[in-house]
C-alpha atoms as a PDB file:
ATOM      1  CA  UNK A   1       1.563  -9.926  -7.020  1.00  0.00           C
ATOM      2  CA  UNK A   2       4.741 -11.913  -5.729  1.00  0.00           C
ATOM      3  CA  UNK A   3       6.775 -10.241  -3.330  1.00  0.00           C
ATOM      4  CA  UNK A   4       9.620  -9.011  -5.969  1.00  0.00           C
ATOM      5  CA  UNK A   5       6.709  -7.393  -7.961  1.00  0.00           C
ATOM      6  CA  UNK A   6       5.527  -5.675  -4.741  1.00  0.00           C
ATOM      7  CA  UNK A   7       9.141  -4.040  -4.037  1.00  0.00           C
ATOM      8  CA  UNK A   8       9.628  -2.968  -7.438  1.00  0.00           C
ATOM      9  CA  UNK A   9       5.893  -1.422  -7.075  1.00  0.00           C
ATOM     10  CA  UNK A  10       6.547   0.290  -4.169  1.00  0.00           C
ATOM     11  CA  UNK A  11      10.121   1.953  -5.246  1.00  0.00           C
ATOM     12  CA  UNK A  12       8.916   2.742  -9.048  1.00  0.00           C
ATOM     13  CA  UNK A  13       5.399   3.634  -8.450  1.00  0.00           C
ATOM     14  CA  UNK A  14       4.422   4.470  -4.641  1.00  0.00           C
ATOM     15  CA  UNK A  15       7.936   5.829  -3.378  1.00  0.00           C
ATOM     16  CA  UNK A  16       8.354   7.788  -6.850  1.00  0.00           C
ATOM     17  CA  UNK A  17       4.979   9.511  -7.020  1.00  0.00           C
ATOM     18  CA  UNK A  18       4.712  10.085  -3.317  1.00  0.00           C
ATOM     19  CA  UNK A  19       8.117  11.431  -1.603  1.00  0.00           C
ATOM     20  CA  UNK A  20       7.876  14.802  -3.442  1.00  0.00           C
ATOM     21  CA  UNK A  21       4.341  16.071  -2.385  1.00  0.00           C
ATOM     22  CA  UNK A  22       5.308  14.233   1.821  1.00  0.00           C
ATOM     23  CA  UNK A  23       8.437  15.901   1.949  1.00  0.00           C
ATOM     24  CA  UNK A  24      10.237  13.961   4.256  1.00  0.00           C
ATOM     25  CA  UNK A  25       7.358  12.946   6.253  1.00  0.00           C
ATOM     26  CA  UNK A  26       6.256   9.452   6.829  1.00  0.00           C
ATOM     27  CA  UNK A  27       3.998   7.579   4.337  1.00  0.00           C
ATOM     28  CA  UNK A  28       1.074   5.415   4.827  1.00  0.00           C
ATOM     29  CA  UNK A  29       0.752   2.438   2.292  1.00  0.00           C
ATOM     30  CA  UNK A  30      -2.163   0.099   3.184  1.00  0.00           C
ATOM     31  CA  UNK A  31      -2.256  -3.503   2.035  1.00  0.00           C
ATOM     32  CA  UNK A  32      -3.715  -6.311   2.049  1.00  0.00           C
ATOM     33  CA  UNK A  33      -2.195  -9.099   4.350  1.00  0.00           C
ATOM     34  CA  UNK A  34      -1.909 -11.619   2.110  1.00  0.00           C
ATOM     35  CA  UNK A  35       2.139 -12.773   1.961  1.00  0.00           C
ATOM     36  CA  UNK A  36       2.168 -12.526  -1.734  1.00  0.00           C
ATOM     37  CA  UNK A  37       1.972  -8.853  -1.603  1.00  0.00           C
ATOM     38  CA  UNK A  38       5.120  -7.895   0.932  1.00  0.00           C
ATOM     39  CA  UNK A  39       8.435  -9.551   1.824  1.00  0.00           C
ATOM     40  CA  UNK A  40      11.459  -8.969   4.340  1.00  0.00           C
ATOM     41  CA  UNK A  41      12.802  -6.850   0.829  1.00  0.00           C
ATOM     42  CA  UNK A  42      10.109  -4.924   0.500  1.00  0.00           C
ATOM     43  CA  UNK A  43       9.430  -3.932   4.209  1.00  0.00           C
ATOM     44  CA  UNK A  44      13.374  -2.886   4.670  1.00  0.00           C
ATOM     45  CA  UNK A  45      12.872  -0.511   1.735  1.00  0.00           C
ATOM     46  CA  UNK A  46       9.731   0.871   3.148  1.00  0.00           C
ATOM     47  CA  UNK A  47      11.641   1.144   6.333  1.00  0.00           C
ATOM     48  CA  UNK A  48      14.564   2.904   4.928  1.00  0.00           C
ATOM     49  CA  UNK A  49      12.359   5.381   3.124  1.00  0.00           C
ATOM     50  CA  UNK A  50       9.666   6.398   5.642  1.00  0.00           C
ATOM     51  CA  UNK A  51       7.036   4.566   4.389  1.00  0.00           C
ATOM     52  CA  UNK A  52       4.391   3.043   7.335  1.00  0.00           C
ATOM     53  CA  UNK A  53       2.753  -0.488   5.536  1.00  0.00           C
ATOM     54  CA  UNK A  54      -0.095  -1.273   7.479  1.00  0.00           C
ATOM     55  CA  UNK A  55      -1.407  -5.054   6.522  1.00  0.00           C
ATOM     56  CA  UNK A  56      -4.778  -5.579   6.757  1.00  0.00           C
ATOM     57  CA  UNK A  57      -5.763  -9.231   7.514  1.00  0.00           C
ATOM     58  CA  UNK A  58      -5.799 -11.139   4.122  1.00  0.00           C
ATOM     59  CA  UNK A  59      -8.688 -10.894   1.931  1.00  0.00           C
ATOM     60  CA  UNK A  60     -10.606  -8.579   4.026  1.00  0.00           C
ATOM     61  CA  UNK A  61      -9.927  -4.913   2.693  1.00  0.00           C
ATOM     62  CA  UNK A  62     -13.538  -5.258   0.864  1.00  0.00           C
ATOM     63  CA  UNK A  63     -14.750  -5.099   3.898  1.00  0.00           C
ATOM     64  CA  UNK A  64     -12.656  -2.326   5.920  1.00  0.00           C
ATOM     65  CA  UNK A  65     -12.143   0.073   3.125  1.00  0.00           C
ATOM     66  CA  UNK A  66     -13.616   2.812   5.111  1.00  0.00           C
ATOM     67  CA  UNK A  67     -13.477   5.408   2.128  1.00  0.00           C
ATOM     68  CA  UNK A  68     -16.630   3.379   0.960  1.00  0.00           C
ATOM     69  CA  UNK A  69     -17.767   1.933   3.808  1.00  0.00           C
ATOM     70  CA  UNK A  70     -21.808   2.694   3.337  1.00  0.00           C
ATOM     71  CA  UNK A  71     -21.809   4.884   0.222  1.00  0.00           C
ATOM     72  CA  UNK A  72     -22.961   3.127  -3.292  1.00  0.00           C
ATOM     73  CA  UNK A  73     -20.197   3.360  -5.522  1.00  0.00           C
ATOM     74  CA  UNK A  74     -20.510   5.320  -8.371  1.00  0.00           C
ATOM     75  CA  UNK A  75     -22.318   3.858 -12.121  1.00  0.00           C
ATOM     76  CA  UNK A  76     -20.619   4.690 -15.073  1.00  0.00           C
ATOM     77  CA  UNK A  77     -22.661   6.153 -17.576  1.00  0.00           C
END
């Protein structure tokens, strides 16, 4: 993901299917800290629009996911 496919993410998909249900509360967006996925662009719009990005260190979000963190994930069928 380059950084002009990241802002366009974040104001079509994130910022569009989010801001109803937080109702002008902030937003937490987690990513990975890799530079490809966030520039100066992208930040100032999260900025503008509430939205917290918290960057992980690059390439480590395998292993700080805490939502699976110890749990199998599950099989398909």
């Amino acid at each position: 993901m380059t950084g002009e496919i990241g802002r366009a993410w974040l104001e079509d998909d994130f910022d569009h299917l989010t801001k109803a249900k937080a109702n002008g509360c902030y937003r937490l967006l987690i990513v990975d800290g890799h530079t490809s996925h966030f520039n100066y662009e992208l930040l100032q719009y999260a900025k503008e629009n509430k939205i917290v990005v918290l960057c992980l260190p690059a390439n480590t979000t395998h292993a700080l996911q805490s939502a699976y963190q110890g749990r199998e994930l599950p099989k398909d069928g």
